[in-house]
C-alpha atoms as a PDB file:
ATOM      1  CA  UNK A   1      17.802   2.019 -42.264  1.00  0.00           C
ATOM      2  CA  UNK A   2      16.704   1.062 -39.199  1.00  0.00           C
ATOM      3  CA  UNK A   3      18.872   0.397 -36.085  1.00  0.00           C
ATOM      4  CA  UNK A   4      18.616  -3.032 -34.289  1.00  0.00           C
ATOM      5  CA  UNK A   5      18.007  -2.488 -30.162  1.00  0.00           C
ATOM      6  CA  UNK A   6      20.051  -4.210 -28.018  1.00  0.00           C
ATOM      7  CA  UNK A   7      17.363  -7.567 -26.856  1.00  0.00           C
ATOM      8  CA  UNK A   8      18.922  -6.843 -23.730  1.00  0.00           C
ATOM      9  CA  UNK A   9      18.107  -3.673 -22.948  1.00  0.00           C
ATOM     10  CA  UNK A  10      14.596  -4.214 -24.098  1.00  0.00           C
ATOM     11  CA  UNK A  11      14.376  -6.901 -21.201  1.00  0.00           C
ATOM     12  CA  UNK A  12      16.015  -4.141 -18.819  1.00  0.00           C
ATOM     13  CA  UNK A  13      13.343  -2.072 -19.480  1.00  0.00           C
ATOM     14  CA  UNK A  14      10.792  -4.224 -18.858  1.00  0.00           C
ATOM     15  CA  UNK A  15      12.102  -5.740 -15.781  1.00  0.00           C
ATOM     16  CA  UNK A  16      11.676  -1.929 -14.575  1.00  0.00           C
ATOM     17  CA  UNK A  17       8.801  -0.910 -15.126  1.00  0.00           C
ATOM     18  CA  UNK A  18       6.681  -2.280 -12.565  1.00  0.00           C
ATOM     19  CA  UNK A  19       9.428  -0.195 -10.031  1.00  0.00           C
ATOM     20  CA  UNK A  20       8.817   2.913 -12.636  1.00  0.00           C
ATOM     21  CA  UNK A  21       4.986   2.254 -12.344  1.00  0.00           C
ATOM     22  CA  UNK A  22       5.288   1.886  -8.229  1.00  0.00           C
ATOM     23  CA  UNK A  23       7.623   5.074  -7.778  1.00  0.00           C
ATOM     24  CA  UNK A  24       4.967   7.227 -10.274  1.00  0.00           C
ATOM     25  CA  UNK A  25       2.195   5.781  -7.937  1.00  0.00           C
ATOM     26  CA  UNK A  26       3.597   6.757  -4.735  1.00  0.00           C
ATOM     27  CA  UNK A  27       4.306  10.043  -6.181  1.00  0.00           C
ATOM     28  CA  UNK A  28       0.992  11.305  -7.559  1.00  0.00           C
ATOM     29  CA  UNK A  29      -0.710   9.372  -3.742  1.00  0.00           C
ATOM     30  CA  UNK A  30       2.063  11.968  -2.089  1.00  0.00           C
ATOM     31  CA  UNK A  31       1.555  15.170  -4.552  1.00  0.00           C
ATOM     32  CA  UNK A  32      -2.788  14.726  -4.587  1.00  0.00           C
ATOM     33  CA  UNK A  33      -4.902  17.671  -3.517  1.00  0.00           C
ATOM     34  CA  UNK A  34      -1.727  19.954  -3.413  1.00  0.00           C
ATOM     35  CA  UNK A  35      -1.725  23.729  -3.520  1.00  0.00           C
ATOM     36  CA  UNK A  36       0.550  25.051  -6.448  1.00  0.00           C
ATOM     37  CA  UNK A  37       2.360  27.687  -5.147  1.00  0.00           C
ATOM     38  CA  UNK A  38       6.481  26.684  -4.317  1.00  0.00           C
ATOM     39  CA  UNK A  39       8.849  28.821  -2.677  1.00  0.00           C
ATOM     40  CA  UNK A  40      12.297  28.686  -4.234  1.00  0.00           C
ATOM     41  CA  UNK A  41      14.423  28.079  -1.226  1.00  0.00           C
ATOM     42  CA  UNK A  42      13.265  26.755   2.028  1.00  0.00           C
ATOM     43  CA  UNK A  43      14.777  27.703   5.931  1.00  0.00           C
ATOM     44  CA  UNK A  44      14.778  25.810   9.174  1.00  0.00           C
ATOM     45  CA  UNK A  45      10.748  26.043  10.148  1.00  0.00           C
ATOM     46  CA  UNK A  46       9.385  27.336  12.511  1.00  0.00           C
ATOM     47  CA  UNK A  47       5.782  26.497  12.825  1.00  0.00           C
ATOM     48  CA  UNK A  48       3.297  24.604  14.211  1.00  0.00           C
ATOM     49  CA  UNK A  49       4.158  20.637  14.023  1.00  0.00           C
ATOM     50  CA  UNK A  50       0.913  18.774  13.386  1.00  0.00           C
ATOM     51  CA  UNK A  51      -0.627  15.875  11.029  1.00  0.00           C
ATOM     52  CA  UNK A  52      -1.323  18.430   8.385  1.00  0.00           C
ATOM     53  CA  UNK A  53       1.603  20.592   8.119  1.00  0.00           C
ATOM     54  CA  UNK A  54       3.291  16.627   7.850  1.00  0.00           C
ATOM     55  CA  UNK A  55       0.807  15.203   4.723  1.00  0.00           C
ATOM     56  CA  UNK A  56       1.690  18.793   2.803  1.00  0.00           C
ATOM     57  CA  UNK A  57       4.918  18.228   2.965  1.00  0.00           C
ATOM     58  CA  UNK A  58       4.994  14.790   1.757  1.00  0.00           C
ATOM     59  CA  UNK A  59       7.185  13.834  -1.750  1.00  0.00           C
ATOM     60  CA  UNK A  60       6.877  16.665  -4.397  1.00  0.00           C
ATOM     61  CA  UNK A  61       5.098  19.290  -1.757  1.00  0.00           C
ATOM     62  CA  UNK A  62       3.703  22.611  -3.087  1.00  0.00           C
ATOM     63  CA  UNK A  63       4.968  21.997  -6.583  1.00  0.00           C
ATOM     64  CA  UNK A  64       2.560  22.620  -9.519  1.00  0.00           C
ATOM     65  CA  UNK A  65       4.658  20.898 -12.118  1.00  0.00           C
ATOM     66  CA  UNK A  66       8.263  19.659 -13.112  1.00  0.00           C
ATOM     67  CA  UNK A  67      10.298  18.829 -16.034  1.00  0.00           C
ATOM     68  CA  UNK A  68      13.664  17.346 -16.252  1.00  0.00           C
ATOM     69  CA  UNK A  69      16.167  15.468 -17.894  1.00  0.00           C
ATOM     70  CA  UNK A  70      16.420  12.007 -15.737  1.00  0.00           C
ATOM     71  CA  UNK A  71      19.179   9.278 -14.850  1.00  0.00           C
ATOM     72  CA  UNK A  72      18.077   5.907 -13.862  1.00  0.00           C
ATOM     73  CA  UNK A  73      20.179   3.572 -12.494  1.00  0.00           C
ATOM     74  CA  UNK A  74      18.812   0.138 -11.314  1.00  0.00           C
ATOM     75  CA  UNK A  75      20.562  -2.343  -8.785  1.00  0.00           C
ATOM     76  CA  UNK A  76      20.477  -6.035  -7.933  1.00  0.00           C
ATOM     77  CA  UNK A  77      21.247  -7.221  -4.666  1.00  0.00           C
ATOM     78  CA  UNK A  78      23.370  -3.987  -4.383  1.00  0.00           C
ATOM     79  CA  UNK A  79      24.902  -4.443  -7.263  1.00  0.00           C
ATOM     80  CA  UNK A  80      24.469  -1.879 -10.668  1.00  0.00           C
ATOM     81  CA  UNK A  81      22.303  -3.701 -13.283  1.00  0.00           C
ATOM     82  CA  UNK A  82      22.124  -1.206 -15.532  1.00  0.00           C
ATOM     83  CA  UNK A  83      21.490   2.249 -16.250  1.00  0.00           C
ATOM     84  CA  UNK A  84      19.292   4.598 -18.506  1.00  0.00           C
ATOM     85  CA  UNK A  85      19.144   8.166 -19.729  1.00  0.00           C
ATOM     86  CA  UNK A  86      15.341   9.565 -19.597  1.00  0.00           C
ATOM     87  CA  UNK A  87      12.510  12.019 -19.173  1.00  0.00           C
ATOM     88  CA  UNK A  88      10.595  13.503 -16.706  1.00  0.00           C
ATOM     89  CA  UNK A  89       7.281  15.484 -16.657  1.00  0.00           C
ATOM     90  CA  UNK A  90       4.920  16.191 -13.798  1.00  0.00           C
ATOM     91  CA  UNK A  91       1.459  18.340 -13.451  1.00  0.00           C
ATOM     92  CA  UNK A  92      -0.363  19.084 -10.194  1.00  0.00           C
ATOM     93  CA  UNK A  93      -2.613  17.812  -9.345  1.00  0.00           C
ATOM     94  CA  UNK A  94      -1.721  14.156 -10.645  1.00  0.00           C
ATOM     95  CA  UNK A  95      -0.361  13.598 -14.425  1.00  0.00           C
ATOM     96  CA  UNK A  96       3.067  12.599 -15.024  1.00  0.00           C
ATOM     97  CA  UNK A  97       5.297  11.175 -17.932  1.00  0.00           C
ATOM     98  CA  UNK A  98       8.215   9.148 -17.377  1.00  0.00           C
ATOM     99  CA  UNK A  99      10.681   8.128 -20.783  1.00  0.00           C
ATOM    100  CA  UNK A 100      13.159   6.070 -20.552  1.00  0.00           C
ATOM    101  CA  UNK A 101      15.864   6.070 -23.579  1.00  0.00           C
ATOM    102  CA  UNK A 102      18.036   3.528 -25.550  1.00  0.00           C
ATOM    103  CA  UNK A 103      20.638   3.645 -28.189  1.00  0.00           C
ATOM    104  CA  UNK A 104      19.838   6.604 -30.761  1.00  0.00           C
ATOM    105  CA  UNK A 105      17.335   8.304 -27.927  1.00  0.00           C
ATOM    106  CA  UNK A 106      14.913   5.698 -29.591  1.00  0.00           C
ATOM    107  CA  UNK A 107      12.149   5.260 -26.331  1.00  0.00           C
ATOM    108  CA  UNK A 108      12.175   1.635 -24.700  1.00  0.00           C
ATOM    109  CA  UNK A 109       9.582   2.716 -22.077  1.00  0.00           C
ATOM    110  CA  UNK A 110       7.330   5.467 -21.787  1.00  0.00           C
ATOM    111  CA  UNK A 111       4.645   5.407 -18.733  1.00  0.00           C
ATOM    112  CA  UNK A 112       1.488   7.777 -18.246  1.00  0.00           C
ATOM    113  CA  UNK A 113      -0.426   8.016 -15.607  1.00  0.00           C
ATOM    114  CA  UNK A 114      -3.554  10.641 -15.175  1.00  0.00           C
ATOM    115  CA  UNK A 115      -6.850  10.140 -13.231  1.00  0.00           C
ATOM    116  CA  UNK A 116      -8.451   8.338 -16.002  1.00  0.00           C
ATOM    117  CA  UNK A 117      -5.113   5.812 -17.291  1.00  0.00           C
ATOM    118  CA  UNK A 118      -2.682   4.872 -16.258  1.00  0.00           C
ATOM    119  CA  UNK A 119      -0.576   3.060 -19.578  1.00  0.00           C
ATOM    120  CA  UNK A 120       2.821   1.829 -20.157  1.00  0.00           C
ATOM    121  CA  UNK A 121       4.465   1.347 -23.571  1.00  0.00           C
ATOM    122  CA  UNK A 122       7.061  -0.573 -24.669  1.00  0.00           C
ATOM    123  CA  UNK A 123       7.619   0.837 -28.072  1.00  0.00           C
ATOM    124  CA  UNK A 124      10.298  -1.635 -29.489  1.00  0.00           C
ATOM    125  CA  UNK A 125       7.550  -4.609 -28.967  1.00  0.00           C
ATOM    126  CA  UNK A 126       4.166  -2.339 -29.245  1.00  0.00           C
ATOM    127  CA  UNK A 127       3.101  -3.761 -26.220  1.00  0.00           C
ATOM    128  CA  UNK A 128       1.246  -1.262 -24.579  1.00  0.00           C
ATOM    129  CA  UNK A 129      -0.321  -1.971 -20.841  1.00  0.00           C
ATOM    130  CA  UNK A 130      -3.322  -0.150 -19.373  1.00  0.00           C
ATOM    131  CA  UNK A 131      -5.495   0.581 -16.592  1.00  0.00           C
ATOM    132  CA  UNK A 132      -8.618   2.533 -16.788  1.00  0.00           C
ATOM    133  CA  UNK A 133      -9.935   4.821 -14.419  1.00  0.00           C
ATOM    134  CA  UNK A 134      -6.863   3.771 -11.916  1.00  0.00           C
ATOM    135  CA  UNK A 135      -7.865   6.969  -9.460  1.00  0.00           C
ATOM    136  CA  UNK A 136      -9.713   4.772  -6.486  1.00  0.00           C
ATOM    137  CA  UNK A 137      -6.770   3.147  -6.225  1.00  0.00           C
ATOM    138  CA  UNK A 138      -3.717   5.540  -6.850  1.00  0.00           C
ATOM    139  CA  UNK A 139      -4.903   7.872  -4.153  1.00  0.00           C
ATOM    140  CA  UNK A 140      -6.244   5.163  -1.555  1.00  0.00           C
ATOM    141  CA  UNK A 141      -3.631   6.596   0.737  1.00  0.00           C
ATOM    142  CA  UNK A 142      -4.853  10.030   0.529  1.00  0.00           C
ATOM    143  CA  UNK A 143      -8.586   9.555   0.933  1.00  0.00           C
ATOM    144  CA  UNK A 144     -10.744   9.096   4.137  1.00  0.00           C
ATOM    145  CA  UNK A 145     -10.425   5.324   4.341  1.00  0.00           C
ATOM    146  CA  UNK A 146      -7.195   6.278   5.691  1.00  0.00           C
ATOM    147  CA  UNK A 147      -6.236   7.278   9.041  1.00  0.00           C
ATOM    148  CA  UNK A 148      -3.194   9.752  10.014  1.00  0.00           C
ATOM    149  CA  UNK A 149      -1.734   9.429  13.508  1.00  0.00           C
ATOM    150  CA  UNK A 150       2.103  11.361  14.255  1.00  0.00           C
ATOM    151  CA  UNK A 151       4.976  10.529  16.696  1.00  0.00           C
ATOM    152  CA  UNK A 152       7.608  12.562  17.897  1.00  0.00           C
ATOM    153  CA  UNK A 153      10.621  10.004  17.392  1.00  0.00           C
ATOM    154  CA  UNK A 154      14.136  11.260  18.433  1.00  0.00           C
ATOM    155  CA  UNK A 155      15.093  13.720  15.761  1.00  0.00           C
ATOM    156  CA  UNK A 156      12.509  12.720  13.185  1.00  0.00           C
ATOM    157  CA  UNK A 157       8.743  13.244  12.691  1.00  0.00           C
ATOM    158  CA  UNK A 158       7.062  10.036  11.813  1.00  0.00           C
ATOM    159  CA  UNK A 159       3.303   9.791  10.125  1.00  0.00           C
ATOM    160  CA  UNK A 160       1.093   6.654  10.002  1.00  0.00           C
ATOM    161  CA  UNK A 161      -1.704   6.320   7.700  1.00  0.00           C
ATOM    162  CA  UNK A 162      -3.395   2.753   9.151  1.00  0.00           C
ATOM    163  CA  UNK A 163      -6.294   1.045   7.929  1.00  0.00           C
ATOM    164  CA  UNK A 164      -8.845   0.420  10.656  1.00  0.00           C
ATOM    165  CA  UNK A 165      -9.779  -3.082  11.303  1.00  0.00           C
ATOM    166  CA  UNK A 166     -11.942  -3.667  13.955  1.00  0.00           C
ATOM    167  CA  UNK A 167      -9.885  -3.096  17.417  1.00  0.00           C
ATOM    168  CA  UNK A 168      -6.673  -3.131  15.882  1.00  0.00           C
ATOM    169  CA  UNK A 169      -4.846  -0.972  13.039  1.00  0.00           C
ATOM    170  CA  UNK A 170      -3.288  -1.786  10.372  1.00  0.00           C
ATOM    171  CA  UNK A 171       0.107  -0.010   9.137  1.00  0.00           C
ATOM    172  CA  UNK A 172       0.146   0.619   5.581  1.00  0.00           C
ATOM    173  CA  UNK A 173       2.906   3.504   5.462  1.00  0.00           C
ATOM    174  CA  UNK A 174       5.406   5.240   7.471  1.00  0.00           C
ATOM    175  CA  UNK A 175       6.567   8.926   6.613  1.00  0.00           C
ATOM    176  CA  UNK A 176       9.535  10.266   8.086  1.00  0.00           C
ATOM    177  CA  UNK A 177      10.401  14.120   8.217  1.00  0.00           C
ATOM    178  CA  UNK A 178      13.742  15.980   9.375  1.00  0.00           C
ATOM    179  CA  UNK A 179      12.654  18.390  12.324  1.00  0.00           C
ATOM    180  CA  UNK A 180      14.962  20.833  11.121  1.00  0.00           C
ATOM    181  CA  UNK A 181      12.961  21.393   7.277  1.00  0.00           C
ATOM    182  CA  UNK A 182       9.891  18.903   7.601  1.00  0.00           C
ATOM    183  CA  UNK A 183      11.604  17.595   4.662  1.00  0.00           C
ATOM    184  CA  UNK A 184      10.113  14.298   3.637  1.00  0.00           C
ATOM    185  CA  UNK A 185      13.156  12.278   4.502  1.00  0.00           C
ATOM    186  CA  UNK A 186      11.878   8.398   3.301  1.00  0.00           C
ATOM    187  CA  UNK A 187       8.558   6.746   3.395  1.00  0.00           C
ATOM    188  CA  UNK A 188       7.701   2.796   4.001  1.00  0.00           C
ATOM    189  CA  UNK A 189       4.854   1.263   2.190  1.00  0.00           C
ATOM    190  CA  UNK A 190       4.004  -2.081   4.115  1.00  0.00           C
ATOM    191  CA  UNK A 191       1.736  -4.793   2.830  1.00  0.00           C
ATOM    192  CA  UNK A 192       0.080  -7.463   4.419  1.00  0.00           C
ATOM    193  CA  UNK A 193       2.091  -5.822   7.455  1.00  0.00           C
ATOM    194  CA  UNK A 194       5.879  -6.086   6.425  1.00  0.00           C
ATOM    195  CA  UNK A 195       7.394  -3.746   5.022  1.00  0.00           C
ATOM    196  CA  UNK A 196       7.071  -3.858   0.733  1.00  0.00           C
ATOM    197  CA  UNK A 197       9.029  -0.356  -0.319  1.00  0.00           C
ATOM    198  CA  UNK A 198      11.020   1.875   0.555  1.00  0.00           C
ATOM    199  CA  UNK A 199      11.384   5.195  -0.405  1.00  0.00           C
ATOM    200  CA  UNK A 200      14.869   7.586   0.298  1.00  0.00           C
ATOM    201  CA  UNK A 201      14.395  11.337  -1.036  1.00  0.00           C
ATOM    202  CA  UNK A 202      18.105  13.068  -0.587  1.00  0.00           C
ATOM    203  CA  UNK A 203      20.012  15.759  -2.926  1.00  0.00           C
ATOM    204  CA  UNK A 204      16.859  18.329  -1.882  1.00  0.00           C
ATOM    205  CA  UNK A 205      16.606  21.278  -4.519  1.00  0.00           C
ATOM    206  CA  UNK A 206      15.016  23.821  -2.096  1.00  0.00           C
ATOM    207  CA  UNK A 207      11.971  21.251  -1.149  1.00  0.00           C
ATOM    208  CA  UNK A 208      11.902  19.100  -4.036  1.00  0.00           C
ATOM    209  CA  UNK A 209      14.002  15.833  -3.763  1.00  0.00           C
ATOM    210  CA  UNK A 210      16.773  16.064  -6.767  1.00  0.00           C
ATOM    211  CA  UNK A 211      17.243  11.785  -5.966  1.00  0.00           C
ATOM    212  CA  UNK A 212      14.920   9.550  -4.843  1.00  0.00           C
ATOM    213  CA  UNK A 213      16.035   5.995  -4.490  1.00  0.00           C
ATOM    214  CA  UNK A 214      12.996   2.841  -4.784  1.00  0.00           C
ATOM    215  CA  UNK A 215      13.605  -0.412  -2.823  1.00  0.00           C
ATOM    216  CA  UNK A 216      11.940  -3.143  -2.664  1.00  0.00           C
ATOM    217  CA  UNK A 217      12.180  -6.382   0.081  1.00  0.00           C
ATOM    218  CA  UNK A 218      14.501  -8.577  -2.083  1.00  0.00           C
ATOM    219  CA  UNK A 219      17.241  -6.023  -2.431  1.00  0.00           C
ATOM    220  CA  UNK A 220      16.101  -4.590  -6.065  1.00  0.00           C
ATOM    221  CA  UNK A 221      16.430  -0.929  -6.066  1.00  0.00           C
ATOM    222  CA  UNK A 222      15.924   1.798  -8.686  1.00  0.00           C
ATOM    223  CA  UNK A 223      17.395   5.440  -8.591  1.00  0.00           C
ATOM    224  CA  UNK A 224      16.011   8.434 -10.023  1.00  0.00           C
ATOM    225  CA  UNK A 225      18.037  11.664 -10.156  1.00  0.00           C
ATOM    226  CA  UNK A 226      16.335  14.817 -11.688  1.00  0.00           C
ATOM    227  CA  UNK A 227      19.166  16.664 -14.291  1.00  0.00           C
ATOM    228  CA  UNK A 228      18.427  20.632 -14.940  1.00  0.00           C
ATOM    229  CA  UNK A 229      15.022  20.100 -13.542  1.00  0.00           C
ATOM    230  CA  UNK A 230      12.508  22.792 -14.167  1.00  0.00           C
ATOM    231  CA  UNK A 231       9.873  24.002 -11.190  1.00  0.00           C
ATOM    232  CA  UNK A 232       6.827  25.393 -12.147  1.00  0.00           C
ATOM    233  CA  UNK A 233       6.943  26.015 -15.930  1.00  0.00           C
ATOM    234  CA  UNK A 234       4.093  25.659 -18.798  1.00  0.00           C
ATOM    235  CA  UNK A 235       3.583  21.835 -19.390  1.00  0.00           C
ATOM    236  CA  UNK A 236       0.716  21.095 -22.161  1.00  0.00           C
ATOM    237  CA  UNK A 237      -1.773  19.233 -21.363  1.00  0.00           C
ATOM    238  CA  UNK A 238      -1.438  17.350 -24.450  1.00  0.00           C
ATOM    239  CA  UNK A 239       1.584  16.113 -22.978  1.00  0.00           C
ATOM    240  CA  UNK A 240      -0.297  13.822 -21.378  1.00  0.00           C
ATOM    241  CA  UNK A 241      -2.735  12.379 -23.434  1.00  0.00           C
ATOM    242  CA  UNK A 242      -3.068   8.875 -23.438  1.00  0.00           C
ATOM    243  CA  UNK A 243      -1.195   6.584 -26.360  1.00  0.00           C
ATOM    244  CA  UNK A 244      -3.166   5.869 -28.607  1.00  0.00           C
ATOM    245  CA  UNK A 245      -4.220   2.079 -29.169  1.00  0.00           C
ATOM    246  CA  UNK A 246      -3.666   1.469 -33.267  1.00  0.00           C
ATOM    247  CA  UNK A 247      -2.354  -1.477 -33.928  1.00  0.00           C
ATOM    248  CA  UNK A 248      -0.429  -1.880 -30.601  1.00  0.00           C
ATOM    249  CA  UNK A 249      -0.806  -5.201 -28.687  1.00  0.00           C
ATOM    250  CA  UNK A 250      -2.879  -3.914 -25.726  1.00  0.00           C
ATOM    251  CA  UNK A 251      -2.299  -5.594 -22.636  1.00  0.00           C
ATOM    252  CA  UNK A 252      -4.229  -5.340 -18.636  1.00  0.00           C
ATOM    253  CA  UNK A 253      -1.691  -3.460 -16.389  1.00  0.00           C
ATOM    254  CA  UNK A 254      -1.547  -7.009 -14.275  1.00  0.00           C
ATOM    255  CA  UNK A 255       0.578  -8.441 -16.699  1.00  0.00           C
ATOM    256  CA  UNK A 256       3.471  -6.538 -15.983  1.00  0.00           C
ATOM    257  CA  UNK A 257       2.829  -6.154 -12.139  1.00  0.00           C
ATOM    258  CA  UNK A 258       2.644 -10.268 -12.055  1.00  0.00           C
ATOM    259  CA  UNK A 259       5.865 -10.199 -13.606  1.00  0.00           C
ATOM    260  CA  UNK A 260       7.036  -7.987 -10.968  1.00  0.00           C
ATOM    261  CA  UNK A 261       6.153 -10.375  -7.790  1.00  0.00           C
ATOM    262  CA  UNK A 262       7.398 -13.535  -9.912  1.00  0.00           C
ATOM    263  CA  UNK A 263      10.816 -11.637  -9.003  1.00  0.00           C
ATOM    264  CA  UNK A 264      10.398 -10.539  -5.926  1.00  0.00           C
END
């Protein structure tokens, strides 16, 4: 017999995953061209401070893969909108897996992104949304078409990556790092120059962020926090391999990012 999903939390899910899709994006941008070796736990530093030492020790760091049990929690206008039980899976230097989990652990979302797809399935409607070859763009921030610049501000590091245009530069994101660590602390994403996401890391498991917290300008936020997470372990490759089209209504990937800016 099979179980009837709650309509409701099918909607949840899909109101979230353009937030899912931005966080994963923002993560592999922050964790490309990575070396994989990870110290366990992490002292006050004492080092040199400069625009490289910064961009290594953005998001994930020197990580060269992660699994873990996940709770998601997503918020209106500050207020809890609901909440989901899911699973994580990251390889350097760019794959991850994110599952998020209804009633009977059936799967209500389940997102991949690698440098040749990035897809989203909805399994309960077998709607599945893709992007080929989504690399160019996932790791704009990381290539030479950006430009770094650093600040000393008060008790915090701050990075720029800016977009040249002609005499004056463009802000697209602003990193901020503890002095004490060079912990990645938050990072802004700005477009069209204000500010478009925000990004809080906090409940730090040596230099890997156990929470990371997803804003965007109208007050939606989504929450991430890793459970048992696991540093550095055997993930198979076929972990990642892309969903298979079938019979599965196959949609672009601009579907569900237009429905995310009709709610912003």
């Amino acid at each position: 017999m099979r179980h009837k999903i709650n309509e409701g939390l099918i909607k949840k899910a899909s109101g979230v995953l353009a937030f899912v899709l931005l966080l994963s994006v923002f993560f592999i941008v922050s964790c490309a061209k990575k070396q994989t070796v990870r110290t366990t736990e992490i002292g006050p530093y004492s080092g040199p401070v400069n625009i490289e030492i910064l961009k290594k020790n953005i998001g994930f760091g020197n990580i060269s893969s992660i699994r873990s049990l996940v709770d998601v929690r997503v918020f209106k206008k500050g207020k809890s909108a609901g909440s989901f039980n899911g699973a994580f899976a990251y390889k350097a230097p760019g794959s991850m897996r994110i599952s998020l989990f209804g009633p009977f652990g059936l799967t209500l979302l389940d997102v991949l992104i690698t440098k040749d797809v990035l897809q989203a399935y909805l399994p309960p409607k077998n709607i599945l949304y893709e992007w080929e070859s989504p690399d160019i763009s996932l790791n704009s921030l990381a290539d030479d078409r950006s430009v770094y610049k650093m600040k000393d501000e008060n008790n915090e590091y701050v990075l720029f990556a800016t977009k040249e245009k002609d005499s004056d530069s463009e802000v697209r994101a602003r990193y901020i790092f503890d002095k004490t660590y060079i912990l990645n602390r938050y990072i802004i994403f700005y477009k069209d120059g204000d500010e478009f996401i925000r990004i809080d890391f906090d409940d730090f498991k040596g230099s890997v962020p156990g929470r990371t917290r997803i804003a965007s300008g109208n007050k939606s936020a989504l929450e991430i926090s890793l459970n048992n997470p696991d540093f550095d372990t055997e993930v198979p490759a076929e972990y990642f391999s892309p969903v298979e089209h079938g019979d599965k209504k196959v949609l672009p990937l601009q579907d569900i990012l237009n429905r995310f800016d009709s709610i912003r």
